[in-house]
PDB file of N, CA and C in Angstrom:
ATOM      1  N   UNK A   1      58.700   4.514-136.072  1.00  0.00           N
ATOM      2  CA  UNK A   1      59.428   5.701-136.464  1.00  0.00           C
ATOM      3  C   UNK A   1      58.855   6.210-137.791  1.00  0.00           C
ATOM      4  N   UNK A   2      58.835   7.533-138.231  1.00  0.00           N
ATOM      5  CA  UNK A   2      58.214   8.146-139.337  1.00  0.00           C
ATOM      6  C   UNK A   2      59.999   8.899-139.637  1.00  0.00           C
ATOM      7  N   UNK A   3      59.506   8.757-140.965  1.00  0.00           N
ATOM      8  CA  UNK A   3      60.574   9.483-141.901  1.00  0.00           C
ATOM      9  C   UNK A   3      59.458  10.455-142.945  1.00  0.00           C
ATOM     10  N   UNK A   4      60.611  11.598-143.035  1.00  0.00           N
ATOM     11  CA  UNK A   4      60.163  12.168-144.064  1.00  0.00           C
ATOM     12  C   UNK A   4      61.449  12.705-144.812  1.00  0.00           C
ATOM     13  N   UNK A   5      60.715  12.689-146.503  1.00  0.00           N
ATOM     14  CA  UNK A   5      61.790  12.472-147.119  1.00  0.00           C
ATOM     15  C   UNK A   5      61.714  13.867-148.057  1.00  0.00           C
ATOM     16  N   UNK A   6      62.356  14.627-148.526  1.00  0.00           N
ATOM     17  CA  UNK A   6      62.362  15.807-149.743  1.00  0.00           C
ATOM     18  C   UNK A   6      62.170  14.669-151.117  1.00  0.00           C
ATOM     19  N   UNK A   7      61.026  15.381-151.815  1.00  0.00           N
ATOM     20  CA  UNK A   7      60.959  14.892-153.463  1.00  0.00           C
ATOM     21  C   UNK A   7      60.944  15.833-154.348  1.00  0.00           C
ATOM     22  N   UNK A   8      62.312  16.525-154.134  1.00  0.00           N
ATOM     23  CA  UNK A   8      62.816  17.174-155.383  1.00  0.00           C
ATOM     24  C   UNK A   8      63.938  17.135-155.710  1.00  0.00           C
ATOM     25  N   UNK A   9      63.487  16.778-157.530  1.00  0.00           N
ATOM     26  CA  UNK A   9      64.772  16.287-157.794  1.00  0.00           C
ATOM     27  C   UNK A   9      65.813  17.066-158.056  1.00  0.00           C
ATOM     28  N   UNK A  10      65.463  18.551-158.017  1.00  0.00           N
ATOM     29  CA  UNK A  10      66.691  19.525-158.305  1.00  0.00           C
ATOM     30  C   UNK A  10      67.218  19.988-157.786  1.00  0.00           C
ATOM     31  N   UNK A  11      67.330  19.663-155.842  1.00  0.00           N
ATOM     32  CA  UNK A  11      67.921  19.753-154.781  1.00  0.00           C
ATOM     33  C   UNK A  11      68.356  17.968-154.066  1.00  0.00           C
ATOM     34  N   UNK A  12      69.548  18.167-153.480  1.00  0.00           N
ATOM     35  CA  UNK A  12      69.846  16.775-153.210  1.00  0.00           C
ATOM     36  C   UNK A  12      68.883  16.684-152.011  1.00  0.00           C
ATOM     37  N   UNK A  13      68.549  15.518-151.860  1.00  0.00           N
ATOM     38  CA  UNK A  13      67.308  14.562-150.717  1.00  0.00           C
ATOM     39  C   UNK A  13      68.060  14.755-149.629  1.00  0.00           C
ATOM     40  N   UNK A  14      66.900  15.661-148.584  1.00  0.00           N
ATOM     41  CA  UNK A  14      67.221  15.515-147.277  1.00  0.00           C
ATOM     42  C   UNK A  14      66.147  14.359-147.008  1.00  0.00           C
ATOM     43  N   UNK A  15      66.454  13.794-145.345  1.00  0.00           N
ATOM     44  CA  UNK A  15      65.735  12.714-144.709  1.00  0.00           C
ATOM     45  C   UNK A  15      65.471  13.279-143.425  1.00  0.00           C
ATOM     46  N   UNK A  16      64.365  13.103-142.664  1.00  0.00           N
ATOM     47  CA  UNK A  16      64.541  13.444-141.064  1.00  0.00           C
ATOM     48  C   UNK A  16      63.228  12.495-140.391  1.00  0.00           C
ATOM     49  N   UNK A  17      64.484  12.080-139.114  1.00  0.00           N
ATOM     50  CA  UNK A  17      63.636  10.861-138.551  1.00  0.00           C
ATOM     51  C   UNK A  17      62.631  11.428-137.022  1.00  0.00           C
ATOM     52  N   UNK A  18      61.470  10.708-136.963  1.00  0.00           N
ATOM     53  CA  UNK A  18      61.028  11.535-136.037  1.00  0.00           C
ATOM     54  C   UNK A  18      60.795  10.014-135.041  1.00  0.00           C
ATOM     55  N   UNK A  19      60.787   9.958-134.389  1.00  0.00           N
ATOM     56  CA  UNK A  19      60.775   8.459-133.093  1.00  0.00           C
ATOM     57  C   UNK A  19      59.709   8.430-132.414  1.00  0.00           C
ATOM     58  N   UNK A  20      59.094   7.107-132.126  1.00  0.00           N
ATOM     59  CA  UNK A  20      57.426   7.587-131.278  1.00  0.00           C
ATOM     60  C   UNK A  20      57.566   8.006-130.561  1.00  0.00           C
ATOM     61  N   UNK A  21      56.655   9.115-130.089  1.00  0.00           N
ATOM     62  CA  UNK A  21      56.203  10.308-129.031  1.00  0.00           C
ATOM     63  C   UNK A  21      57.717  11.643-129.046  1.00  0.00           C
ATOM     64  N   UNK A  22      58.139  11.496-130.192  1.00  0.00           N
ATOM     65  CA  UNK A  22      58.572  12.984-131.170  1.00  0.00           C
ATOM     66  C   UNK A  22      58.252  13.528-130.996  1.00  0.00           C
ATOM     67  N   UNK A  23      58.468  14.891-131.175  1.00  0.00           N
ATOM     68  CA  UNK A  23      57.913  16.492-131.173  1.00  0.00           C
ATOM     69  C   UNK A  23      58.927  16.954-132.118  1.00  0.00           C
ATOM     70  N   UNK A  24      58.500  17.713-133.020  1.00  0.00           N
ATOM     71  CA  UNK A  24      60.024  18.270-133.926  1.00  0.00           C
ATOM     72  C   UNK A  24      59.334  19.636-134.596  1.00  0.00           C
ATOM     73  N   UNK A  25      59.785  20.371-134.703  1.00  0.00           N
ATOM     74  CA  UNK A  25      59.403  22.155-136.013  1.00  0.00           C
ATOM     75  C   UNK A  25      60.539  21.580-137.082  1.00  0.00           C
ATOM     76  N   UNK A  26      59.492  21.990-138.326  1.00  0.00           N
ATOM     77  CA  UNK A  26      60.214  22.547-139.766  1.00  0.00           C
ATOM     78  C   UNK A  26      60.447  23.836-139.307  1.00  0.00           C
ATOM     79  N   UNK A  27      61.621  23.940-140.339  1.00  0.00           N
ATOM     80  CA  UNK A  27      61.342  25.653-140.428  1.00  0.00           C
ATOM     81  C   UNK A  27      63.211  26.410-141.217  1.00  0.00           C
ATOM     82  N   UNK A  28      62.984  27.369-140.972  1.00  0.00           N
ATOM     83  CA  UNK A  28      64.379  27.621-142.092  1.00  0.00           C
ATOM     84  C   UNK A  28      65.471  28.444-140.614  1.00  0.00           C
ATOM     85  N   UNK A  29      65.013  28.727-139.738  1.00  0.00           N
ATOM     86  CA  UNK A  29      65.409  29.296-138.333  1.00  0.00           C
ATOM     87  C   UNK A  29      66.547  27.846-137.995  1.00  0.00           C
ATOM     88  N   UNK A  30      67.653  28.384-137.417  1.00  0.00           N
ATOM     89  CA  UNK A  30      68.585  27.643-136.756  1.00  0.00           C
ATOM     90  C   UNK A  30      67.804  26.521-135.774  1.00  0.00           C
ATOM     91  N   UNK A  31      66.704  27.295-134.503  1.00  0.00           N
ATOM     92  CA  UNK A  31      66.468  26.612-133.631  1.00  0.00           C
ATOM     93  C   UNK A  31      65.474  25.825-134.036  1.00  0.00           C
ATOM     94  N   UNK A  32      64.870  25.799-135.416  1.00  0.00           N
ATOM     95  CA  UNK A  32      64.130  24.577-135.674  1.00  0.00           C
ATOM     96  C   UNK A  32      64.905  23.312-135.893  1.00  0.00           C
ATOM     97  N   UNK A  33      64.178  21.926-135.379  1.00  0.00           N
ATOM     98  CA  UNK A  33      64.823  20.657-135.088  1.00  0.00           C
ATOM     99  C   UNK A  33      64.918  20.105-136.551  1.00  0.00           C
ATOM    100  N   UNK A  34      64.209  20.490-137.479  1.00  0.00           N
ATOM    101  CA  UNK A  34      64.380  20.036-138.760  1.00  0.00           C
ATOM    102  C   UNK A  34      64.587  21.639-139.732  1.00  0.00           C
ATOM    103  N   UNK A  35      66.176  21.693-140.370  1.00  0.00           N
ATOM    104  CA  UNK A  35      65.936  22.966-141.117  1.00  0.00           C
ATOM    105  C   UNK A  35      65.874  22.388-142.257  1.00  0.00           C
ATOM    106  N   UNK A  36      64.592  23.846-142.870  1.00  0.00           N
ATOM    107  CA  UNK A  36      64.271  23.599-144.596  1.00  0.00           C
ATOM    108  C   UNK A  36      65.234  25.128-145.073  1.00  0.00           C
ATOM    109  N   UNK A  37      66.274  25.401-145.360  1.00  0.00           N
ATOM    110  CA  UNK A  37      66.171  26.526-145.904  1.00  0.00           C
ATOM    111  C   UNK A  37      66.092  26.579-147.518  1.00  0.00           C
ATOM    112  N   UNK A  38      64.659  27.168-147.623  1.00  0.00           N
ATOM    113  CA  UNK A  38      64.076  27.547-148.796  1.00  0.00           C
ATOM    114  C   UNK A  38      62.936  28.733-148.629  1.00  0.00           C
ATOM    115  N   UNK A  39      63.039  29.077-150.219  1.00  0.00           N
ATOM    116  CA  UNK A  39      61.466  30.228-150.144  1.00  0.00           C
ATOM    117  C   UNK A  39      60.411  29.431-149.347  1.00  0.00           C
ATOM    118  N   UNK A  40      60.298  30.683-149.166  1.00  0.00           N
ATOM    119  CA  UNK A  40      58.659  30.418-148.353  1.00  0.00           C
ATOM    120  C   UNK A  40      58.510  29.830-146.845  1.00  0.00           C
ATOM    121  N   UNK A  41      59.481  28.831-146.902  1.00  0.00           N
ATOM    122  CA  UNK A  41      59.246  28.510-145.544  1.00  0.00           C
ATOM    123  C   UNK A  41      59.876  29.797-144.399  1.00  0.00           C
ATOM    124  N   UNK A  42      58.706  29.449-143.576  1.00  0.00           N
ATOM    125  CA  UNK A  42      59.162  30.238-142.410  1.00  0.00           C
ATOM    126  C   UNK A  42      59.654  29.645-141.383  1.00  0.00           C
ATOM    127  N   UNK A  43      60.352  30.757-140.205  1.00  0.00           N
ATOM    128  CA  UNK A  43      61.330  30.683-139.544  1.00  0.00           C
ATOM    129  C   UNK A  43      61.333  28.951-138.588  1.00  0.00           C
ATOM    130  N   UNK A  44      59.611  29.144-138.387  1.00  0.00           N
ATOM    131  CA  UNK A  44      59.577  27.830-137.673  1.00  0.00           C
ATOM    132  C   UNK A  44      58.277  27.385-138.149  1.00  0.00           C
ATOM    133  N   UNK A  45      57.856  26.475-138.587  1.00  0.00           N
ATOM    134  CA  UNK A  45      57.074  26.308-139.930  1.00  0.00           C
ATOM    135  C   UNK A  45      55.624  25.876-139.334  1.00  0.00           C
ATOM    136  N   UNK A  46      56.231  24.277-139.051  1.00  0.00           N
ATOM    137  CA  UNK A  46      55.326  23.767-138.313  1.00  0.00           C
ATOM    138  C   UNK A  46      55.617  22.490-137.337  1.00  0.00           C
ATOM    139  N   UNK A  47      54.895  21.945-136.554  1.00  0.00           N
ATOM    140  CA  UNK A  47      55.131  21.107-135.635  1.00  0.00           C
ATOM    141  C   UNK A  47      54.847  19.412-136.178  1.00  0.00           C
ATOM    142  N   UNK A  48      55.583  19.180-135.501  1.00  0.00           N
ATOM    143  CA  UNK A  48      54.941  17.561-136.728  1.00  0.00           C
ATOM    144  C   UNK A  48      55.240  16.723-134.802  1.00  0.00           C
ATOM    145  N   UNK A  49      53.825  16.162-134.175  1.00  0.00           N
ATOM    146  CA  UNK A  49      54.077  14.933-133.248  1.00  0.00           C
ATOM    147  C   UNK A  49      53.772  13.157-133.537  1.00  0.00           C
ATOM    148  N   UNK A  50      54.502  12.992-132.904  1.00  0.00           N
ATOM    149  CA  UNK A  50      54.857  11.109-133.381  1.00  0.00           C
ATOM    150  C   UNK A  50      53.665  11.041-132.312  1.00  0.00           C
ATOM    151  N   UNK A  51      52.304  10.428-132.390  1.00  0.00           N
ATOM    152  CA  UNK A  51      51.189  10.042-131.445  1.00  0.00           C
ATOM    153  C   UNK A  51      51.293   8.528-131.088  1.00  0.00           C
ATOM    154  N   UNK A  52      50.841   8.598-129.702  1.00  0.00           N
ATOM    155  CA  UNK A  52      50.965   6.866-129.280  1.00  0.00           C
ATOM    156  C   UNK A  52      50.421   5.930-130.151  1.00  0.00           C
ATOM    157  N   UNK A  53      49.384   6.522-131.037  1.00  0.00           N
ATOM    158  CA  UNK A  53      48.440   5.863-132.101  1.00  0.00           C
ATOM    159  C   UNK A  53      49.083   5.437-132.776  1.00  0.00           C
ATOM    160  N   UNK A  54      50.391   5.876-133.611  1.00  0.00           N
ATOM    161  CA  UNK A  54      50.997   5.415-134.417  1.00  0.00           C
ATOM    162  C   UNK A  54      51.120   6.843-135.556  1.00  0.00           C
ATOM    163  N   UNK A  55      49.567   7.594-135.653  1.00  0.00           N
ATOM    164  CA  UNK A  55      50.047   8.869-136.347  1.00  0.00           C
ATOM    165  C   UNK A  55      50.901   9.572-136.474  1.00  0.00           C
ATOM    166  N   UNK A  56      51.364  10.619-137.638  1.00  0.00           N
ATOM    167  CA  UNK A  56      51.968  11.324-137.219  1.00  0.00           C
ATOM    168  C   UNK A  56      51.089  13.001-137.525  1.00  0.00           C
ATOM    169  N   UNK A  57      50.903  13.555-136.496  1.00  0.00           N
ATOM    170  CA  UNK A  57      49.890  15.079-136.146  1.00  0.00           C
ATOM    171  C   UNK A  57      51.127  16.336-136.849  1.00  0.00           C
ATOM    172  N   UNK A  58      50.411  16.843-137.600  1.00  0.00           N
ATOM    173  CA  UNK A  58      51.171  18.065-138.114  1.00  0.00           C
ATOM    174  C   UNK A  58      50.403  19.254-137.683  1.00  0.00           C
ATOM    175  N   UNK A  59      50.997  20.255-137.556  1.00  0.00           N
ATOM    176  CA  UNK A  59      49.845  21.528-136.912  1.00  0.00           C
ATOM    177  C   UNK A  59      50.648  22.764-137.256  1.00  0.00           C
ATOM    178  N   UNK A  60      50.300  23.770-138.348  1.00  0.00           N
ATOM    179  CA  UNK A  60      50.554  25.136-138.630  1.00  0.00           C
ATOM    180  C   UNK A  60      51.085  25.691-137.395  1.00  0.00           C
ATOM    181  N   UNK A  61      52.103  26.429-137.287  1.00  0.00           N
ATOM    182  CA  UNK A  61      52.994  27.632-136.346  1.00  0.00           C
ATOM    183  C   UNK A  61      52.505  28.847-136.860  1.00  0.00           C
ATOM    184  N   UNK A  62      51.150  28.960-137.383  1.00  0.00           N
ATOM    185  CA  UNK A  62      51.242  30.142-137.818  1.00  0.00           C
ATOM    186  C   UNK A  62      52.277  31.042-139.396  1.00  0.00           C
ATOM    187  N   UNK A  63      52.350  29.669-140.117  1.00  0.00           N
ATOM    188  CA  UNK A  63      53.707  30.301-140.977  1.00  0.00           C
ATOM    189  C   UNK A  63      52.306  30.938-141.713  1.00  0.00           C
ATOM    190  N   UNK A  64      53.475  32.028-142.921  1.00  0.00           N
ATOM    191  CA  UNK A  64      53.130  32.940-143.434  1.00  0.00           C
ATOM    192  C   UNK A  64      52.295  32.250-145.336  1.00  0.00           C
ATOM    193  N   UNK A  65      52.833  30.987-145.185  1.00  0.00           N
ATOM    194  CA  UNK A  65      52.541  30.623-146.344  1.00  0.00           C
ATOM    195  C   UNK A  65      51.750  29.635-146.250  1.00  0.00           C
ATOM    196  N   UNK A  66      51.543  28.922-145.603  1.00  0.00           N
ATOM    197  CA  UNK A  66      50.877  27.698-144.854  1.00  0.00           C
ATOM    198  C   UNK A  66      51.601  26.537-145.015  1.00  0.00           C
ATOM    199  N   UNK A  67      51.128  25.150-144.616  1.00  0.00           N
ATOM    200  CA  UNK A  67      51.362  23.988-144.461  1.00  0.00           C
ATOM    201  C   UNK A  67      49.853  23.201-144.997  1.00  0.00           C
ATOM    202  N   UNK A  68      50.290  22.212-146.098  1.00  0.00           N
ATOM    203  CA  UNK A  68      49.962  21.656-146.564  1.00  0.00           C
ATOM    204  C   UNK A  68      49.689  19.651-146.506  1.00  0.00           C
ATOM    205  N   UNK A  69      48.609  19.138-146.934  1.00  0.00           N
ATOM    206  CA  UNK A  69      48.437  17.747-146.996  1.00  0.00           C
ATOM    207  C   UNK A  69      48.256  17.619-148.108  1.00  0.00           C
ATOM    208  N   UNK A  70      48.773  16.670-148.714  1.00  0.00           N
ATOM    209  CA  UNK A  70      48.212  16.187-150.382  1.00  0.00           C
ATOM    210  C   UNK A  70      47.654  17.432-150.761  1.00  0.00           C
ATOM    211  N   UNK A  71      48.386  18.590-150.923  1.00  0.00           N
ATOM    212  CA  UNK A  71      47.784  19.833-151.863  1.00  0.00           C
ATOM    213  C   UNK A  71      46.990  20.685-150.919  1.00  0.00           C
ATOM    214  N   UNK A  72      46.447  20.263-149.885  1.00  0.00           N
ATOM    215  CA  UNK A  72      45.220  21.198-149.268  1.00  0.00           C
ATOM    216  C   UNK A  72      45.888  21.619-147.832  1.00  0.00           C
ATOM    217  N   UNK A  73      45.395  22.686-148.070  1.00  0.00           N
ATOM    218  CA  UNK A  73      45.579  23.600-146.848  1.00  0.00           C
ATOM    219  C   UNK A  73      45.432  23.101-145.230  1.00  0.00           C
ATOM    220  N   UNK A  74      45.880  23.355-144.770  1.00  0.00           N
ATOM    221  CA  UNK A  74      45.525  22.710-142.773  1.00  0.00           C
ATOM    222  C   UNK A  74      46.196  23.641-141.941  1.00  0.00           C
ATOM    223  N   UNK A  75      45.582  23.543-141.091  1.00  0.00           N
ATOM    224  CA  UNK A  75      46.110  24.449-139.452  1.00  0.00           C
ATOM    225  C   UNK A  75      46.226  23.144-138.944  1.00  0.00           C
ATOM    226  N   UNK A  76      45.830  22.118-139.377  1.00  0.00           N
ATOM    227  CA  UNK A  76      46.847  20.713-138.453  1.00  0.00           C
ATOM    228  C   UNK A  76      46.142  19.639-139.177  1.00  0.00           C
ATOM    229  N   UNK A  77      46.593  18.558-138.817  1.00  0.00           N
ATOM    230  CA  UNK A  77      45.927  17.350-139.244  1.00  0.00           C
ATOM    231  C   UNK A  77      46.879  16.140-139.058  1.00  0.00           C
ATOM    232  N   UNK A  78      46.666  14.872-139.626  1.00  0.00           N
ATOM    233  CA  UNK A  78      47.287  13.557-139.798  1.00  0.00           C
ATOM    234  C   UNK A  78      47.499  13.023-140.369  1.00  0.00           C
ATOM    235  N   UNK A  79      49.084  12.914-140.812  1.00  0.00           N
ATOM    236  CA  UNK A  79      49.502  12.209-141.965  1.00  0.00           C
ATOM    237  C   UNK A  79      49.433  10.651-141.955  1.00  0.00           C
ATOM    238  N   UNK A  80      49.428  10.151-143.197  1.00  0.00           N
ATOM    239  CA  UNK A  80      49.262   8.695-143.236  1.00  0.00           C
ATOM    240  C   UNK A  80      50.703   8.294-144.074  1.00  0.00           C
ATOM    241  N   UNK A  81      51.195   7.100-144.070  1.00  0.00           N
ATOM    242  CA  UNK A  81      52.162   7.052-144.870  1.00  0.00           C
ATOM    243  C   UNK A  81      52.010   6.597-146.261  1.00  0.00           C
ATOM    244  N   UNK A  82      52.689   7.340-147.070  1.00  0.00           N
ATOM    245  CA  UNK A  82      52.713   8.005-148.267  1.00  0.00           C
ATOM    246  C   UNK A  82      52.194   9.535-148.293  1.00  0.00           C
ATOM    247  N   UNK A  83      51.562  10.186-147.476  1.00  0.00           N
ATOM    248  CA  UNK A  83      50.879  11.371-147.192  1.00  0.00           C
ATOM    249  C   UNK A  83      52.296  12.353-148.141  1.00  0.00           C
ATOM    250  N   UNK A  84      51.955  13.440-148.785  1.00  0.00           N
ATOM    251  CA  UNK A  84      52.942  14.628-149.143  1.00  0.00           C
ATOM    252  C   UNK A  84      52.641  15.668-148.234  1.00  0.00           C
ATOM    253  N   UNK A  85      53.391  16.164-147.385  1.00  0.00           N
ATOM    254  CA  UNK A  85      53.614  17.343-146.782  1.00  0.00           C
ATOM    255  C   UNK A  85      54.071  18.772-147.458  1.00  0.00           C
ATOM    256  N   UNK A  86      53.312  19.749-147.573  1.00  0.00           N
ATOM    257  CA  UNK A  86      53.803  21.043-148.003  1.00  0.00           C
ATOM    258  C   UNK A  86      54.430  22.051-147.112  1.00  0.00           C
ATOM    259  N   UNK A  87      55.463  22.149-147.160  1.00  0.00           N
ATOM    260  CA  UNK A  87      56.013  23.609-146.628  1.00  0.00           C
ATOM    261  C   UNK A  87      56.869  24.376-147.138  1.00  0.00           C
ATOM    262  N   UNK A  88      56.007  25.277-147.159  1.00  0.00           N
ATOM    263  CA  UNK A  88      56.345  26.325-148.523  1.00  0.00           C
ATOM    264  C   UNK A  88      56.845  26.068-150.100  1.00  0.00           C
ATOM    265  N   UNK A  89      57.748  25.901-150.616  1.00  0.00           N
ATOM    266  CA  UNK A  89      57.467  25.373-151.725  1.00  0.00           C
ATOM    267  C   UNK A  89      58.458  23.822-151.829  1.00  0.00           C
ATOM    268  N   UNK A  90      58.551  23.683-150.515  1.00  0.00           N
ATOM    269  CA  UNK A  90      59.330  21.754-150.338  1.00  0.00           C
ATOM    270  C   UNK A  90      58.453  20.955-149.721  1.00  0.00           C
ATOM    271  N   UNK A  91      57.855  20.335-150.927  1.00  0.00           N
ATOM    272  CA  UNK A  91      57.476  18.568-150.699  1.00  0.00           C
ATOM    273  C   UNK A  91      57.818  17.816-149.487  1.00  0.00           C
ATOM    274  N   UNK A  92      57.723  17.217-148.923  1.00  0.00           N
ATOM    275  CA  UNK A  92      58.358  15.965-148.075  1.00  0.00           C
ATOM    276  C   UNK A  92      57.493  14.412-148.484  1.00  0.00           C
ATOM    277  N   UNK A  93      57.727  13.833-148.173  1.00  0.00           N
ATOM    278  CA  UNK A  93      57.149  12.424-148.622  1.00  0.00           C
ATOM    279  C   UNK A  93      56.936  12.230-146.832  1.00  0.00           C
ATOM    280  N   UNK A  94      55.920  11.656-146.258  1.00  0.00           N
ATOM    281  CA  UNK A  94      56.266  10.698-145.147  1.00  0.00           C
ATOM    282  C   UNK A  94      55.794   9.193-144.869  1.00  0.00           C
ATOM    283  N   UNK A  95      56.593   8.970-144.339  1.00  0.00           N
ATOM    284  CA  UNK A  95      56.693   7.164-144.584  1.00  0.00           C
ATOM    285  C   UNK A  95      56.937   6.422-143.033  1.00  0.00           C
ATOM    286  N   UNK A  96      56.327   5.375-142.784  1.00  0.00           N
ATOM    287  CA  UNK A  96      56.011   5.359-141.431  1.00  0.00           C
ATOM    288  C   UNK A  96      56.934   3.723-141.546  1.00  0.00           C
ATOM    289  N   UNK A  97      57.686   3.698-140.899  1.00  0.00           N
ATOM    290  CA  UNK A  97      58.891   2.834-140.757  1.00  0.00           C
ATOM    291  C   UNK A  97      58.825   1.902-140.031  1.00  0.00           C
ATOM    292  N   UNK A  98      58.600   0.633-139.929  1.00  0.00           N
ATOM    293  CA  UNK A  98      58.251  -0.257-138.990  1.00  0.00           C
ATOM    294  C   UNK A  98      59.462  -0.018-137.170  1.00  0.00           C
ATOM    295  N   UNK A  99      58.779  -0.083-136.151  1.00  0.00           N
ATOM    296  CA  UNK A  99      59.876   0.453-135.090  1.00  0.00           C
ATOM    297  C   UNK A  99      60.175  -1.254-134.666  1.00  0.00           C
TER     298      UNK A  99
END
């Protein structure tokens, strides 16, 4: 299981669990499975999948601001745990949880 966690300290810590072979959207939209509502993020942000590998695959929806790895830009990629996730201007931490 992968968790990801908010690291800011001037909003209280959300958590959201994703389970192997997950599928989940950030995003600030009702019908996203994880809501961020904050600037910047858009309606449905991005896709984050739990892979049989053990990864967890993040991949741009096209938001307006992008999605981020440790600071750098991506239309998708693979987080590792400890990895920082950007969307829009909220952090996430993700952390890969023994199942």
């Amino acid at each position: 299981m992968w968790i990801l966690r908010t690291v800011d300290e001037a909003q209280p810590e959300k958590t959201f669990r994703i389970l192997p072979g997950g599928v989940r959207t950030i995003g600030r939209a009702t019908g996203a499975d994880f809501i961020v509502d904050a600037p910047l993020v858009s309606r449905v942000h991005c896709r984050l999948t739990a892979r049989p590998d053990g990864g967890l695959e993040v991949k741009d929806l096209d938001s307006t601001n992008g999605t981020f790895i440790n600071g750098n830009r991506v239309e998708a990629g693979v987080l590792s745990s400890g990895d920082r996730l950007g969307v829009g201007r909220v952090e996430l931490v993700a952390l890969r949880d023994a199942d």
